[in-house]
Protein backbone atom coordinates (compact mmCIF):
# COMPACT_ATOMS: atom_id res chain seq x y z
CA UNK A 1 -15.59 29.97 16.09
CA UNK A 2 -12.45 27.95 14.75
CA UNK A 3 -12.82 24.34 13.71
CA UNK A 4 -10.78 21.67 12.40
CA UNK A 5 -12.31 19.25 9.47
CA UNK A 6 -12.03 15.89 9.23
CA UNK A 7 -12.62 13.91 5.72
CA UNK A 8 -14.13 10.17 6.27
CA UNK A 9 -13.85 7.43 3.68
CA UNK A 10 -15.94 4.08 4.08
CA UNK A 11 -16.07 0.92 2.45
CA UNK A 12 -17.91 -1.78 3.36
CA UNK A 13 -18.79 -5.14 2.16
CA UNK A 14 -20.53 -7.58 4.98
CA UNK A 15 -24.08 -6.98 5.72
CA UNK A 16 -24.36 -6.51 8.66
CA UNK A 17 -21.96 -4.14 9.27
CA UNK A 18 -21.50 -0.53 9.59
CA UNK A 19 -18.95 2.32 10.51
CA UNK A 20 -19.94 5.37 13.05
CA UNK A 21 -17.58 8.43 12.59
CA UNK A 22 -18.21 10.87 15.60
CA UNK A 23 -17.17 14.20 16.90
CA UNK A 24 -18.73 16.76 19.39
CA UNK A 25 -21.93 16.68 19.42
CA UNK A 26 -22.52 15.25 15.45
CA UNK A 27 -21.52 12.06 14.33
CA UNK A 28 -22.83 9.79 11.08
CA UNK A 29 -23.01 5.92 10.64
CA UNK A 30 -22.28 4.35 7.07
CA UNK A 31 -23.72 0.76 6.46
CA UNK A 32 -24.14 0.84 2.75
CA UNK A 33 -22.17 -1.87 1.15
CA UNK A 34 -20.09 -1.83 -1.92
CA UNK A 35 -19.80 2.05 -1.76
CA UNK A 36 -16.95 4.17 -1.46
CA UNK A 37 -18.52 6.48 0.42
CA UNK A 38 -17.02 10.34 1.65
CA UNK A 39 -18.62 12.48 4.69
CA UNK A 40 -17.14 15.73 6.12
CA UNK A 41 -17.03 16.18 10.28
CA UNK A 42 -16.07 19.49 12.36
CA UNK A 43 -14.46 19.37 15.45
CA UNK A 44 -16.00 22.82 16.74
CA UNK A 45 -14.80 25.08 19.61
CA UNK A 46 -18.38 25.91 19.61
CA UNK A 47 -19.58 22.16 20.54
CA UNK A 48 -16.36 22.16 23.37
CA UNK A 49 -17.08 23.14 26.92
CA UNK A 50 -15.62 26.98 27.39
CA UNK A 51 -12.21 27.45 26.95
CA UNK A 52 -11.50 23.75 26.06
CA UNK A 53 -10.18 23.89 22.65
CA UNK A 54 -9.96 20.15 22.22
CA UNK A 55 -12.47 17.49 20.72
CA UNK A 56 -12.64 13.61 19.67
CA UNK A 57 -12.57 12.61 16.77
CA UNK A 58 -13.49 8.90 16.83
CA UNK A 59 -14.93 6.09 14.99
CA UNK A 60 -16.98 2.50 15.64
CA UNK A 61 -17.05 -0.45 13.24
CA UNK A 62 -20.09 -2.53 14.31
CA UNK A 63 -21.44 -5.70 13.37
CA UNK A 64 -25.48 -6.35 14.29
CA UNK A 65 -24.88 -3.80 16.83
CA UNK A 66 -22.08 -5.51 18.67
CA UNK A 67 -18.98 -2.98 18.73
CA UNK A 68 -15.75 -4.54 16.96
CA UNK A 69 -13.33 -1.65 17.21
CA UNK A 70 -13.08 1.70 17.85
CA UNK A 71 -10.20 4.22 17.21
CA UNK A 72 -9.96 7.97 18.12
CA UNK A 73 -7.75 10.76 18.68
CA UNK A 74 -7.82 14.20 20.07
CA UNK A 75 -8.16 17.11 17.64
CA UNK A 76 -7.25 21.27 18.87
CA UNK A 77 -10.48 22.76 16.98
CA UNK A 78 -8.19 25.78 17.03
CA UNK A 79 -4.81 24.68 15.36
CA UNK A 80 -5.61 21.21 14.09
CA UNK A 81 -3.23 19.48 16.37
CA UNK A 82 -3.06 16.06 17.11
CA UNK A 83 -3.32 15.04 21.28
CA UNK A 84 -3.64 11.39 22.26
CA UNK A 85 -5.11 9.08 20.48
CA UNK A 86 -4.57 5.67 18.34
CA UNK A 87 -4.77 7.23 15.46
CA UNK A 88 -1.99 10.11 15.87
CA UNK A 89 0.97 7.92 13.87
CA UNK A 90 1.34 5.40 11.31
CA UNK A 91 2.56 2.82 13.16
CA UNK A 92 -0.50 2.88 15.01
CA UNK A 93 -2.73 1.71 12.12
CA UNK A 94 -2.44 -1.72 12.05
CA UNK A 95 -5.05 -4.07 10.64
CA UNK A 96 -7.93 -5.28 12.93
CA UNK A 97 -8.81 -8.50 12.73
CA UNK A 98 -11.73 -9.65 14.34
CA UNK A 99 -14.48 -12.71 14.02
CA UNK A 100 -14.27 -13.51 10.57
CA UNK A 101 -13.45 -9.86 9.43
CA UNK A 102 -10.87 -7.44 8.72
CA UNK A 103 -10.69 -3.55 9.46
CA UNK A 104 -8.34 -1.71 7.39
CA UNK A 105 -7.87 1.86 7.86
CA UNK A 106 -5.64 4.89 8.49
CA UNK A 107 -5.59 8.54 9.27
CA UNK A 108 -3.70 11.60 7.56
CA UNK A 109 -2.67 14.53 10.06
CA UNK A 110 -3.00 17.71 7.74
CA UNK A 111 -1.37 20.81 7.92
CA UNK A 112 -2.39 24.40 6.93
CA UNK A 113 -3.23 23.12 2.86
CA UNK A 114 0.63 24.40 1.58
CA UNK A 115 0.85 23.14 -1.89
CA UNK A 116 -2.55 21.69 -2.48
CA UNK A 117 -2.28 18.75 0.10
CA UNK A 118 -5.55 18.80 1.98
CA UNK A 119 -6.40 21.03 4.93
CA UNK A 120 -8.21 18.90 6.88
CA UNK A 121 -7.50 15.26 8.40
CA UNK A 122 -7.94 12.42 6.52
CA UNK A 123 -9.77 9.62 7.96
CA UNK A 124 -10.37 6.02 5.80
CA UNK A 125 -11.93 3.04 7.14
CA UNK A 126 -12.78 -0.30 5.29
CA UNK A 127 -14.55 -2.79 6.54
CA UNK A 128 -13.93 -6.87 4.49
CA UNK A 129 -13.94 -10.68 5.17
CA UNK A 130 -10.59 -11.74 6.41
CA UNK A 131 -9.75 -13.06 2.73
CA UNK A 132 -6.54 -15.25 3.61
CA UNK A 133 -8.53 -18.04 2.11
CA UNK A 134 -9.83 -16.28 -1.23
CA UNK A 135 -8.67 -18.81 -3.75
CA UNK A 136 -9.43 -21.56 -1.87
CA UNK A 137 -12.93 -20.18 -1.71
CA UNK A 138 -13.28 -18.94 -5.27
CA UNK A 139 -11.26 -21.86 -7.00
CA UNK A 140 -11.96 -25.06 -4.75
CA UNK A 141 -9.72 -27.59 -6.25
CA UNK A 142 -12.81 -30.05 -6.76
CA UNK A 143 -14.33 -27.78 -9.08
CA UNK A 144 -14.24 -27.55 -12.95
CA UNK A 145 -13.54 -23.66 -12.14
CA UNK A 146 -9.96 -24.55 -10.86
CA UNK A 147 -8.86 -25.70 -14.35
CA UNK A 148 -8.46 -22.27 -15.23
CA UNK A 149 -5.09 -20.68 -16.01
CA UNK A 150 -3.37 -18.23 -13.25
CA UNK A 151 -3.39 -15.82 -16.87
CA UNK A 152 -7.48 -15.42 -16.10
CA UNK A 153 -6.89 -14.28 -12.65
CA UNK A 154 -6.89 -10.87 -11.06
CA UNK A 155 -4.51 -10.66 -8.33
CA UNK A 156 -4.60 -8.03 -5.44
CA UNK A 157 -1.20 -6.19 -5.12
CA UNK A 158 0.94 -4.09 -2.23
CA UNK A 159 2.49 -1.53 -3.88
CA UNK A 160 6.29 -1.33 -3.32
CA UNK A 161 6.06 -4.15 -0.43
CA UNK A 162 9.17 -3.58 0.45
CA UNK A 163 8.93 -0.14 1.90
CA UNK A 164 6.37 -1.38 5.00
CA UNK A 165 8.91 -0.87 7.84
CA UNK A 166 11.08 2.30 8.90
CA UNK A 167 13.51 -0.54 10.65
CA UNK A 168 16.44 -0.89 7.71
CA UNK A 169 16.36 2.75 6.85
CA UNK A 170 16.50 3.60 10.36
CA UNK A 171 19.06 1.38 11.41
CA UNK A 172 21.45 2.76 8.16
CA UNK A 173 20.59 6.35 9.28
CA UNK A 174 22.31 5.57 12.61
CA UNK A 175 25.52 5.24 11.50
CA UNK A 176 25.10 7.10 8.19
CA UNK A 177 27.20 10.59 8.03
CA UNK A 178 24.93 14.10 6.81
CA UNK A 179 26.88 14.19 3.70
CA UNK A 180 25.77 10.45 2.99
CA UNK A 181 22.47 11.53 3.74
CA UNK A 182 22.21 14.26 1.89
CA UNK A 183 23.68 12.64 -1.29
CA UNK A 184 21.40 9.88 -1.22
CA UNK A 185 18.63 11.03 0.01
CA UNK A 186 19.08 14.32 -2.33
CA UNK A 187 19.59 11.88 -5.46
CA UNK A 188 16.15 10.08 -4.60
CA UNK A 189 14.65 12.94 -4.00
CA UNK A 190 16.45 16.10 -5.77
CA UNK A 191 13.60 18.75 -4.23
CA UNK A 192 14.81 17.96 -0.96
CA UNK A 193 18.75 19.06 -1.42
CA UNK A 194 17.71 22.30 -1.83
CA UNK A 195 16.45 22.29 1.97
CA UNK A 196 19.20 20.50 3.23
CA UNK A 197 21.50 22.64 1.75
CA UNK A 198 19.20 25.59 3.99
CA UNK A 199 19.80 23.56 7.33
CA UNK A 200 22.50 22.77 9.77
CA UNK A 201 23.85 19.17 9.91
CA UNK A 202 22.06 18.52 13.25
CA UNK A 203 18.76 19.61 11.45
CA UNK A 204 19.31 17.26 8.00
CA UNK A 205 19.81 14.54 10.90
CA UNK A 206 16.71 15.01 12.96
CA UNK A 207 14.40 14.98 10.12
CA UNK A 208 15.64 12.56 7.63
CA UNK A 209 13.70 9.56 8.96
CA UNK A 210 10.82 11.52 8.98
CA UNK A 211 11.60 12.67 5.32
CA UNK A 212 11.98 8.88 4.71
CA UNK A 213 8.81 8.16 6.61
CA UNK A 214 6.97 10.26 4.85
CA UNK A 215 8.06 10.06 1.39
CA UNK A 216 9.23 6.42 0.93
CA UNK A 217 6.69 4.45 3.21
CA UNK A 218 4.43 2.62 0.99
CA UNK A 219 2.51 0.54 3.26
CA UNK A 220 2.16 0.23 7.12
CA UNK A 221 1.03 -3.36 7.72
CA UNK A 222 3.45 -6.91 8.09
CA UNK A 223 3.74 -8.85 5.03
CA UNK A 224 2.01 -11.95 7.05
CA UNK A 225 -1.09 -8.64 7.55
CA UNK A 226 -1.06 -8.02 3.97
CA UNK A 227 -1.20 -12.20 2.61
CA UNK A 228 -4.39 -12.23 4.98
CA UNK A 229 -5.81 -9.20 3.57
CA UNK A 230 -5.90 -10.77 -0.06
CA UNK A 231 -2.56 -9.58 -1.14
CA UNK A 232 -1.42 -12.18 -3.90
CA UNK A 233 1.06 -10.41 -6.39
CA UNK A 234 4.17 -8.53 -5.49
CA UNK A 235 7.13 -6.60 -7.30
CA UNK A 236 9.94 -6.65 -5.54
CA UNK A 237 13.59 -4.56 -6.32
CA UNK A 238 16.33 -6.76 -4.77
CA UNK A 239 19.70 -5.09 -4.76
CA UNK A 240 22.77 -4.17 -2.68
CA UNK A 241 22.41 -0.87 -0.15
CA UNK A 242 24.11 1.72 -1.74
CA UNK A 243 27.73 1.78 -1.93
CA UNK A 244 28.45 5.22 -0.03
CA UNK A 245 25.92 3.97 2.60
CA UNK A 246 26.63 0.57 2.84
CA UNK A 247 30.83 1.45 3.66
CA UNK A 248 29.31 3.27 6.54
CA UNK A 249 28.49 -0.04 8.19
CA UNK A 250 25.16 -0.86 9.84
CA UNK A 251 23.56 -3.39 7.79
CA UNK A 252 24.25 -6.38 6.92
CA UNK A 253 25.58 -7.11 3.28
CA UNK A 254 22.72 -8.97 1.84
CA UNK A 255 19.84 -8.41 -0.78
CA UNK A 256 17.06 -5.49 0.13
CA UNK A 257 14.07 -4.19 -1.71
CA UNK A 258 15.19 -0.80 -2.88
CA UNK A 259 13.16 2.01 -3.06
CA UNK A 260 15.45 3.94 -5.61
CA UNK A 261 18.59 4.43 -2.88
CA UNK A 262 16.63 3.92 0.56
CA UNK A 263 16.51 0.08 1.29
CA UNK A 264 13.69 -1.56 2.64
CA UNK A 265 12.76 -5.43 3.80
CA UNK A 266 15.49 -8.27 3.10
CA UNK A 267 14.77 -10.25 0.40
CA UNK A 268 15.20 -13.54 1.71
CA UNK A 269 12.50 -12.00 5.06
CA UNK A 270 10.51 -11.14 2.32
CA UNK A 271 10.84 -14.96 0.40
CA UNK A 272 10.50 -16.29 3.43
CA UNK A 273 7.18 -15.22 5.17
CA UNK A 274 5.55 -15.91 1.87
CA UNK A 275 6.97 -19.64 1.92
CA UNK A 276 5.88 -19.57 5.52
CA UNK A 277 1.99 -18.31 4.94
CA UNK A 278 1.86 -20.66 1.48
CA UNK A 279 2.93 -23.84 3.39
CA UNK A 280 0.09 -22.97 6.27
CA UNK A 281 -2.34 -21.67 3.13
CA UNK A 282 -2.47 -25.06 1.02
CA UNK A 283 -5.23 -23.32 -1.98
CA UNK A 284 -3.16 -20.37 -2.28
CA UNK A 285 -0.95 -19.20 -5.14
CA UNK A 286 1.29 -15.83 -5.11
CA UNK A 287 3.55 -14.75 -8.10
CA UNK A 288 6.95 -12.52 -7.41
CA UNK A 289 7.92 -10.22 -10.29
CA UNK A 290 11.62 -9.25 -9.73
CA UNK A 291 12.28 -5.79 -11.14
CA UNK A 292 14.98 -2.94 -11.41
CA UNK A 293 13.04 0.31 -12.08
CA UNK A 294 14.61 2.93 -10.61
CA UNK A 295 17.45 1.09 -8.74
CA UNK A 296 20.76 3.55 -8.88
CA UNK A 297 23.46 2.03 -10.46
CA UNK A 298 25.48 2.28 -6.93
CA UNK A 299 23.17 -0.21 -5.89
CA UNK A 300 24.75 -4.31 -6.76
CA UNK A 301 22.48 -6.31 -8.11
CA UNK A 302 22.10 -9.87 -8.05
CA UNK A 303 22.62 -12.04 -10.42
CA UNK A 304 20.06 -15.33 -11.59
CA UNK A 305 22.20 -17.69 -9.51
CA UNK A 306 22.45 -15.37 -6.66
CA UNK A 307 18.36 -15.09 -6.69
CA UNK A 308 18.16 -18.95 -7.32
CA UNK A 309 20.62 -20.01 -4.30
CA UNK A 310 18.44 -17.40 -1.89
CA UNK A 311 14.98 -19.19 -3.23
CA UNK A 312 16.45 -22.68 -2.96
CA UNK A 313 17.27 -22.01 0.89
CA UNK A 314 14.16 -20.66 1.79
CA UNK A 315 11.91 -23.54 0.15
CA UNK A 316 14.53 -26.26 1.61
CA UNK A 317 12.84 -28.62 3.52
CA UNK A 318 9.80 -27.01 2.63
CA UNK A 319 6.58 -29.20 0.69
CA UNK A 320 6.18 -26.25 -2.26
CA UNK A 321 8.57 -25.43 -5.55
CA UNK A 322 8.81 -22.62 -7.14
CA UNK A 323 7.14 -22.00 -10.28
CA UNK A 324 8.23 -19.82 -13.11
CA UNK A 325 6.84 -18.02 -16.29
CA UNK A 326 6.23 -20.92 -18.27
CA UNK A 327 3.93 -22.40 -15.43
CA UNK A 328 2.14 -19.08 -14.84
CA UNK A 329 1.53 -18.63 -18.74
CA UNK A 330 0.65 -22.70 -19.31
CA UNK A 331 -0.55 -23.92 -16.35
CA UNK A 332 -4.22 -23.96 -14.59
CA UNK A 333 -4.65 -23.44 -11.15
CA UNK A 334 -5.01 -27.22 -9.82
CA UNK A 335 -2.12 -28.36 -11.60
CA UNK A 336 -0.30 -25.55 -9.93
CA UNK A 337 -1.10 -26.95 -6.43
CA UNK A 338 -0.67 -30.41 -7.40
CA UNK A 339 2.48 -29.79 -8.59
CA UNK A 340 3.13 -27.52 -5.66
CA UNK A 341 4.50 -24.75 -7.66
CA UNK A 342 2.28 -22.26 -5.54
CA UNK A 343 5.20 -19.84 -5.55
CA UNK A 344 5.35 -18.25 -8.85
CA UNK A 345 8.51 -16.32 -9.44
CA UNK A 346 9.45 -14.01 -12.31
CA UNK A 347 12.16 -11.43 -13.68
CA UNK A 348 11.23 -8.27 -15.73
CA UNK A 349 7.86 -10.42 -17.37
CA UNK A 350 6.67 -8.63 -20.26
CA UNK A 351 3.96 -6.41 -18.77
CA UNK A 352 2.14 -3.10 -19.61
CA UNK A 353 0.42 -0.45 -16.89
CA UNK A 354 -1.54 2.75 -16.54
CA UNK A 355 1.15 4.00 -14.53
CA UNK A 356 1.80 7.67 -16.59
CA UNK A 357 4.58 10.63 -14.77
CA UNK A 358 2.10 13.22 -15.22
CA UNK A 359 -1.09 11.72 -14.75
CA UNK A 360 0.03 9.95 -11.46
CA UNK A 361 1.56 12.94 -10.29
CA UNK A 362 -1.60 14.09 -8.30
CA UNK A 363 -3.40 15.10 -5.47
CA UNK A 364 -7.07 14.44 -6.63
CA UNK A 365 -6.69 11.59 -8.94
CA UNK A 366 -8.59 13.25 -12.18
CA UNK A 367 -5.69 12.75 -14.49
CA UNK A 368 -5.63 9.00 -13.34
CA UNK A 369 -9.51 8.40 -13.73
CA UNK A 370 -8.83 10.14 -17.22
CA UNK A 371 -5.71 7.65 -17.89
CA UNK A 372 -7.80 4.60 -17.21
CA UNK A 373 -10.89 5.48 -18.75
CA UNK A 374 -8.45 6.25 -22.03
CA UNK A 375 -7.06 2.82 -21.61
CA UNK A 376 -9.93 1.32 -21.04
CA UNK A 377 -11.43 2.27 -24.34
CA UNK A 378 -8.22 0.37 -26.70
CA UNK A 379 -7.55 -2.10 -23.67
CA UNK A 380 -3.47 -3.53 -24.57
CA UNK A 381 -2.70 -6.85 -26.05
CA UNK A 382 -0.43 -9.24 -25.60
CA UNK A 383 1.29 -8.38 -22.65
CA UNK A 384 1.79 -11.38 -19.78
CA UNK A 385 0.89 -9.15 -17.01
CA UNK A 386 -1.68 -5.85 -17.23
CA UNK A 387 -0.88 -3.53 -13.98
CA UNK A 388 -3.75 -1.38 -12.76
CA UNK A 389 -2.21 1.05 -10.41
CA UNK A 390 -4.35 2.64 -7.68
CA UNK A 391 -1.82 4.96 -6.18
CA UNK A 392 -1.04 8.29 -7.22
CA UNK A 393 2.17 9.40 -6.74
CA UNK A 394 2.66 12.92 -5.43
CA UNK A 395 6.19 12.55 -4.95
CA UNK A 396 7.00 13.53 -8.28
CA UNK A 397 5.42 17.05 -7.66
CA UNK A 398 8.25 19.86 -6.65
CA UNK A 399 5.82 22.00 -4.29
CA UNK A 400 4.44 18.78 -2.25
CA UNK A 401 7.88 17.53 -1.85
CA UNK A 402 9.17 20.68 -0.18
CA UNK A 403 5.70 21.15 1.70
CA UNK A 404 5.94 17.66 3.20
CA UNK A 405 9.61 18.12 4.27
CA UNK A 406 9.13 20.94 6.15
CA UNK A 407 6.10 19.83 8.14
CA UNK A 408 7.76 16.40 8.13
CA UNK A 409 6.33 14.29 11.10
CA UNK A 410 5.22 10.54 11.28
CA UNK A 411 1.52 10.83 9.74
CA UNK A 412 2.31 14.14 7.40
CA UNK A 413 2.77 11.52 4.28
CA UNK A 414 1.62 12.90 1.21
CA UNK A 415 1.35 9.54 -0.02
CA UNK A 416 -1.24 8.96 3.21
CA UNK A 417 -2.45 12.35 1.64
CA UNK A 418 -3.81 11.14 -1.53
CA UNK A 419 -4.64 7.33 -0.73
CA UNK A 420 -8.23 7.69 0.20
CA UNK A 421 -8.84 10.62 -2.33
CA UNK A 422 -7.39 8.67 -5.58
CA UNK A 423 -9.23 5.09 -3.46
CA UNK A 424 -12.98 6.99 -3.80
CA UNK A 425 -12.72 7.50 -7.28
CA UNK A 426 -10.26 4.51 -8.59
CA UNK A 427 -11.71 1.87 -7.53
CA UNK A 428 -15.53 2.45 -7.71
CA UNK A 429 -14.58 3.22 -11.80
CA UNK A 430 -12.49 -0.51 -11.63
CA UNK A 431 -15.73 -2.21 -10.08
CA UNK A 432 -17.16 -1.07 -12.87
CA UNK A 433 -17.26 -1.30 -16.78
CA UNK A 434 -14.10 0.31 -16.65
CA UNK A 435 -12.53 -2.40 -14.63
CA UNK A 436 -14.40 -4.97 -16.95
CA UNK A 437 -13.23 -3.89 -20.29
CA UNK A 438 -9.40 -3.66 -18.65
CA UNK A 439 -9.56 -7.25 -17.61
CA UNK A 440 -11.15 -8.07 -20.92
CA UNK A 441 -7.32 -9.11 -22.69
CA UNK A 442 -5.89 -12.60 -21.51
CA UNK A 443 -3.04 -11.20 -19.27
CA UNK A 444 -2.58 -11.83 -15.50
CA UNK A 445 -4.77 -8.69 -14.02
CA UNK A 446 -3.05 -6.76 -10.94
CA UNK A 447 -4.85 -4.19 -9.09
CA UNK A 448 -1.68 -2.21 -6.78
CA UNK A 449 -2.45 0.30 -4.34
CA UNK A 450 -0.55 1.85 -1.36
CA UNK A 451 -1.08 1.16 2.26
CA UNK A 452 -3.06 -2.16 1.14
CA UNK A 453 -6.67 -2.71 2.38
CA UNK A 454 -9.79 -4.34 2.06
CA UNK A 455 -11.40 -2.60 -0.30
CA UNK A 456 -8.88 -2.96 -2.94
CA UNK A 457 -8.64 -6.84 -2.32
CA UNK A 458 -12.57 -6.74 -2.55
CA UNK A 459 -11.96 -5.14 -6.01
CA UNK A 460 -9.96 -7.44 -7.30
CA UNK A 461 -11.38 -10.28 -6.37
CA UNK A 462 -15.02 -9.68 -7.64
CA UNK A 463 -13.32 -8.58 -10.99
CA UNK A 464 -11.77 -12.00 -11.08
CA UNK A 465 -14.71 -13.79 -10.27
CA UNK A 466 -16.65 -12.34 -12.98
CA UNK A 467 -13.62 -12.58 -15.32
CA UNK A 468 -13.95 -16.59 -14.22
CA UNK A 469 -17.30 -16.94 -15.24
């Protein structure tokens, strides 16, 4: 009889609490803590009523028995089609926060297995405190702990925070032209040209924000979500939209995280909700790397004064500075909130990462656990800040590209694809020595992962506490 398989990833971390994953007539409940943990489900025709082809998948986070979410969607045990459900797009993923807790977790709608992308859904779930507060809690400014430096912390990260909205791409796409689209979008991503130049105008138009969706769309949760989830280091790309897209109108002509050609978030939207949750978040420090990787040169970018007059605006009238290398590198954490420089902001700091082309370019995350574990055994010296990337980055591979293009649709992100996969295996191996040796070297320590979550704050934050010690 046919059957559709769903993939479950758990993490939790409270006692207490535990995670049911369910389907017709099966279902298994997680409440092991500090695991990463991986269970296989079947939606069956054979556990369906006769000639019903369609099942639940579904799944409970519970706390001493007391239900504290549940999210489900309806699975063809025949085709592996998505029905109803809250789980059926990205958008509907949000962040659950609830009593003193957070619920992080998304879902990856698989296709046929084209290209090695998995073949059945993808279902993660984590389960952490609501760690808005986690400096104030593991630093309390009364304590001989906070007179450490911000270069013996390990900071949580969002991966390319920029890219956590389809609303600027979408609104440039509107009044964009196919030929625009197709030069830009073929430039950032050169696989993809080849199928345009297979389709009809109307066709390159219908799926490009899907293609964008898919292939650009880092993370799925508000900035403001990701702060309260732990998130306390991020890189950010400001630039100008790109020329032959920006003379097409539909944007305004201001400063955008840019992820290669697509922009993303406003940079002073992006300045600003941080200056907003720091002045409401009196313990907490975040530090701002501003970078260029990968920005074309169509793309304007700012210059010091331009980045200094957008900073100076958003802190106006605000009680917090901004603090800069020197005060990251020289200063502890108490003197950094009595000084008020909570906001640390930097420009191409001297850093080194695991990030590798070929090893990140996976769908299983071997070649990363093999990168790290290299690393890990001659950890680098003397770099300011040591990035641990999480993500892999599947993008880069030709076959997945054209594979996720054609079956483009709102959850089809091979980037969804490979989060909980590379998420099971990274970060149990940075919990452990490996993460221990890594964070070893004075440095600032950043963990970075896509689609941002519990678990990964968890990580980070343990490492640092131990690192504190």
């Amino acid at each position: 009889m046919p059957s559709k398989g769903i993939l479950c990833f758990s993490c939790l971390t409270v006692p207490g609490t535990s995670i049911e994953f369910s389907v017709p007539e099966n279902s298994v409940t997680k409440s092991d803590l500090q695991q990463y943990q991986t269970t296989h489900l079947e939606v069956e025709s054979s556990a369906l009523p006769r000639f019903k082809f369609t099942g639940r998948f579904q799944f409970f986070v519970r706390r001493d028995g007391r239900e504290l979410t549940t999210q489900w969607v309806d699975i063809n045990s025949a085709t592996g089609k998505l029905g109803d459900g809250t789980l059926k797009t990205l958008d509907q993923t949000p962040a659950v926060f609830v009593e003193d807790l957070v619920v992080c977790y998304g879902f990856y709608d698989a296709g046929p297995g084209i290209a090695g992308l998995p073949k059945q859904h993808l279902c993660y779930v984590t389960v952490t405190r609501n760690l808005e507060n986690w400096m104030r809690d593991v630093l309390p400014q009364y304590d001989s702990i906070s007179s450490n430096k911000l270069t013996k912390m390990v900071l949580p990260a969002a991966h390319d925070i920029g890219m956590n909205s389809m609303s600027t791409p979408l609104a440039l796409l509107k009044h964009a032209g196919t030929g625009a689209i197709k030069e830009v979008l073929g430039r950032e991503l050169p696989h993809v040209l080849d199928i345009f130049n297979k389709v009809g105008d109307a066709a390159v138009n219908h799926i490009a924000p899907d293609i964008i969706r898919a292939l650009a769309v880092t993370q799925k949760d508000s900035l403001e979500t990701i702060l309260k989830i732990g998130a306390r280091y991020f890189e950010f790309r400001p630039a100008k939209c790109h020329r032959q897209l920006q003379s097409m109108g539909g944007l305004e002509d201001t400063w955008y995280f840019q992820h290669g050609a697509i922009p993303g978030m406003k940079y002073v939207d992006f300045l600003a909700t941080l200056v907003e949750f720091l002045d409401e978040h009196r313990d907490e420090v975040v530090v701002v790397q501003n970078r260029w990787d990968g920005v074309p040169g169509e793309c304007a970018r700012p210059s010091r004064e331009d980045l200094s007059d957008i900073l100076q605006h958003v802190l106006r009238g605000k009680d917090l500075q901004a603090g800069n290398l020197d005060d990251m590198l020289g200063k502890s954490i108490r003197d950094l909130r009595n000084e008020k420089k909570r906001l640390v902001v930097l420009q191409n700091a001297r850093q080194v990462s695991n990030y590798d082309d070929d090893a990140n370019a996976t769908l299983n995350g071997e070649s990363m656990v093999g990168k790290l574990t290299e690393m890990a055994r001659d950890p680098p010296k003397g770099h300011q800040i040591t990035l641990l990337q999480c993500q892999a980055t599947a993008t880069n591979i030709r076959d997945v590209i054209v594979a996720s293009v054609l079956d483009a649709d709102v959850s089809t992100s091979p980037i969804l694809a490979t989060k909980p996969v590379c998420d099971a295996k990274i970060l149990p191996l940075l919990r452990g020595k490996c993460g221990k040796c890594l964070t070893r070297e004075e440095s600032v320590v950043v963990l970075l992962n896509d689609f941002f979550d519990g678990a990964t704050a968890d990580v980070a934050i343990e490492l640092c506490k131990e690192r504190l010690r």
